[in-house]
Protein backbone atom coordinates (compact mmCIF):
# COMPACT_ATOMS: atom_id res chain seq x y z
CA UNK A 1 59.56 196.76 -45.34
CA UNK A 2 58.29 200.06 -44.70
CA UNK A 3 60.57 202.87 -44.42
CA UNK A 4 59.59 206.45 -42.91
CA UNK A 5 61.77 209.71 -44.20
CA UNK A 6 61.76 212.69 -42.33
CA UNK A 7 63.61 215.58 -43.32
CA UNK A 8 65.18 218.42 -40.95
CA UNK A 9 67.43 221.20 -41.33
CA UNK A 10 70.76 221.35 -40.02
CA UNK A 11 72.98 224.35 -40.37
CA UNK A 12 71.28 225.41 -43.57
CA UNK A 13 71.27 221.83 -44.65
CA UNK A 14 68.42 219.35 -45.49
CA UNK A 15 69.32 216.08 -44.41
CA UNK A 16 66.75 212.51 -44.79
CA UNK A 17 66.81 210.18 -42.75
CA UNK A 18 65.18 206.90 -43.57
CA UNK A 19 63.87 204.78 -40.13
CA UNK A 20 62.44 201.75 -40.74
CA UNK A 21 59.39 201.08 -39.37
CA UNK A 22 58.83 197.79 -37.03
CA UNK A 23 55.98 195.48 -37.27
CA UNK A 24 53.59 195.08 -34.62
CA UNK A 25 52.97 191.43 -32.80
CA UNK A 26 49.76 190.00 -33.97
CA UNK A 27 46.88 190.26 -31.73
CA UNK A 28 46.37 186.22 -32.06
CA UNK A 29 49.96 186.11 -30.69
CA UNK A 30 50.00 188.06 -27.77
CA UNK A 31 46.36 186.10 -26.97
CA UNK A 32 48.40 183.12 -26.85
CA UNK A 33 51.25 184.35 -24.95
CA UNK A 34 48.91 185.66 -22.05
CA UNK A 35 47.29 182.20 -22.07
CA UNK A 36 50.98 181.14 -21.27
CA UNK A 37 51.00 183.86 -18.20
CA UNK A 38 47.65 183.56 -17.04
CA UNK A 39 48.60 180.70 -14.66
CA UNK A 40 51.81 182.21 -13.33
CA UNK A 41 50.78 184.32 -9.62
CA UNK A 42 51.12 188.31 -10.39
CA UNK A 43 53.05 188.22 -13.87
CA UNK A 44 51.09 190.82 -16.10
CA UNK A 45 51.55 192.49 -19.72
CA UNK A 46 52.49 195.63 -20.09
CA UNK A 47 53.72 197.52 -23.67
CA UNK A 48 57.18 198.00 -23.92
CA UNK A 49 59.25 200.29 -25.53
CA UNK A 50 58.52 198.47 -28.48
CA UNK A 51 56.09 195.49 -28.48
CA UNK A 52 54.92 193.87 -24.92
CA UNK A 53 56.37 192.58 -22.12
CA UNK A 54 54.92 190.28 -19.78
CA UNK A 55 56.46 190.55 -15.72
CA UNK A 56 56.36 189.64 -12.33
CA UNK A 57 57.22 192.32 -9.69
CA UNK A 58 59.67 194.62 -11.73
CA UNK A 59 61.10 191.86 -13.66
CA UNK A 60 60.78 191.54 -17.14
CA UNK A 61 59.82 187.43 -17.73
CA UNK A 62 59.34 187.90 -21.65
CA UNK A 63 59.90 190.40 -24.34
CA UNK A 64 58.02 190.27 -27.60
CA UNK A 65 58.45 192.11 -30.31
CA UNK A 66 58.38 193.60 -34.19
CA UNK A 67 62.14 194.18 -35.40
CA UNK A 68 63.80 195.96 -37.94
CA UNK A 69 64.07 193.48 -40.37
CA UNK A 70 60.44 192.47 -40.23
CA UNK A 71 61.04 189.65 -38.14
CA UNK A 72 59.03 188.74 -34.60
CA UNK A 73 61.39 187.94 -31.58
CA UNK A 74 60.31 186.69 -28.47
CA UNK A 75 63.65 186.88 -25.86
CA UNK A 76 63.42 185.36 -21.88
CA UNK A 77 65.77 183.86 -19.46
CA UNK A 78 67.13 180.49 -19.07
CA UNK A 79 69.54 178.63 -17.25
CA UNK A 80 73.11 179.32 -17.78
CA UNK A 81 73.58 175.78 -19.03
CA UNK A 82 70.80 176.29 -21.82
CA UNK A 83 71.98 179.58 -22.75
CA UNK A 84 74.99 177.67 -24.59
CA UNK A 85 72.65 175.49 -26.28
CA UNK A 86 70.86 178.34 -27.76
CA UNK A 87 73.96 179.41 -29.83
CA UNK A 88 73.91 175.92 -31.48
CA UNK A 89 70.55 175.19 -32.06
CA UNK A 90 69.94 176.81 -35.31
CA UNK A 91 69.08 180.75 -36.39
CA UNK A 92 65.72 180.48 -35.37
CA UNK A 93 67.50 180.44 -31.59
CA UNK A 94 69.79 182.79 -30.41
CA UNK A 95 71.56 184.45 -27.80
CA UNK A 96 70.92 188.11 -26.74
CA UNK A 97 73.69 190.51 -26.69
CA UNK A 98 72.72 191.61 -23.10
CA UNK A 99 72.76 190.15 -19.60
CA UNK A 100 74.06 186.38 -18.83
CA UNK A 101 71.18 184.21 -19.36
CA UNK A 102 68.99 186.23 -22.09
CA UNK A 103 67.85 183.97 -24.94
CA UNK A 104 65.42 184.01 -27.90
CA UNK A 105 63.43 182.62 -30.49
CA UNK A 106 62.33 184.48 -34.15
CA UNK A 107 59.20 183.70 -33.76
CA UNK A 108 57.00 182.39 -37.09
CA UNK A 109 53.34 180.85 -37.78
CA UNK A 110 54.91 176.79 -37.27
CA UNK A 111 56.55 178.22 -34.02
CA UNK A 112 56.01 175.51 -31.39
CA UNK A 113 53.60 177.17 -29.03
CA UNK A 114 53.97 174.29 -26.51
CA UNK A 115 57.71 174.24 -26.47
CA UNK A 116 57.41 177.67 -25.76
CA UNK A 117 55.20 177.72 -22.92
CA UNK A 118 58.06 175.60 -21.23
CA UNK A 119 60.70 177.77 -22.00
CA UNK A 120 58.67 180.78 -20.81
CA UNK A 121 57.47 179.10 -17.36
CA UNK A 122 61.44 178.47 -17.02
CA UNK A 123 62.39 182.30 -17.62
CA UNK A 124 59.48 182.86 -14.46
CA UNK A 125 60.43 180.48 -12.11
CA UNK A 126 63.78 182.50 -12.66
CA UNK A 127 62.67 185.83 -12.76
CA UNK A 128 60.05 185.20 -10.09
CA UNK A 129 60.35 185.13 -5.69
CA UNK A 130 60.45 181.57 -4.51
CA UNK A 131 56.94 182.22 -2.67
CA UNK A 132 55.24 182.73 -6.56
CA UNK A 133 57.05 179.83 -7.84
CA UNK A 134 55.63 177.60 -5.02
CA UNK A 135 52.02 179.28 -5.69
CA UNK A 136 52.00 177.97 -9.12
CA UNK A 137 53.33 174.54 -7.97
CA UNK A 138 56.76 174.96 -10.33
CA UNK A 139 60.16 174.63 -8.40
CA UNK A 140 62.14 177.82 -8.09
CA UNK A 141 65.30 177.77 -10.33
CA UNK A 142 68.75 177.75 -8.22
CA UNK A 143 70.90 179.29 -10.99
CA UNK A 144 70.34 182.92 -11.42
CA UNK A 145 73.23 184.69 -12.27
């Protein structure tokens, strides 16, 4: 883990501050995830505040990214039914702490690749207009929140 100090003065004070650094995605992962995106009409990749992001229009269809503790998350949407299974299918799957139907995977080496192409063609048929959906030949999800 790689930690960065810095060191400022405040009101006469020296204070540290220790912020750890993130990792960054492999290159050989993000290949792979814009193999995923390549066949979905108008998503594209974009960096994010930290790591990339892959959209369609202005929504966000995938987040992937470096955390804190040194781990690689990938988050997406889902259908509100699946979001429940998330929080009981292990601690490699999880739940994010914002919106209704945010999910994730830590993402490792023996992730399945395939099983996640599914799950990220679900979060665009969600994210995406009907008109894209049809483009790509997928069905347009009926349970957005």
């Amino acid at each position: 883990m790689r930690v960065e100090t810095t060191r400022h003065t405040v009101g006469g004070l020296v204070q540290t501050a220790g912020v750890v650094q993130r990792p960054e995605v492999s290159q050989d992962w993000i290949r792979r995830l814009d193999i995923v995106f390549e066949s979905l009409p108008e998503s594209y990749r974009e960096r994010a505040w930290v790591g990339h992001r892959w959209r369609v229009g202005q929504a966000t269809i995938a987040h992937v990214f470096g955390g804190e503790d040194q781990q690689f998350r990938i988050v997406f949407r889902a259908e509100l039914a699946e979001v429940m299974a998330f929080e009981h299918l292990g601690p490699r799957y999880f739940r994010a702490g914002w919106g209704d139907n945010v999910v994730g995977i830590i993402l490792e080496e023996s992730s399945d690749w395939a099983e996640l192409a599914e799950m990220l063609t679900e979060s665009y048929c969600l994210q995406a207009p009907a008109r894209l959906a049809d483009l790509a030949g997928l069905e347009k999800s009926t349970t957005t929140p």
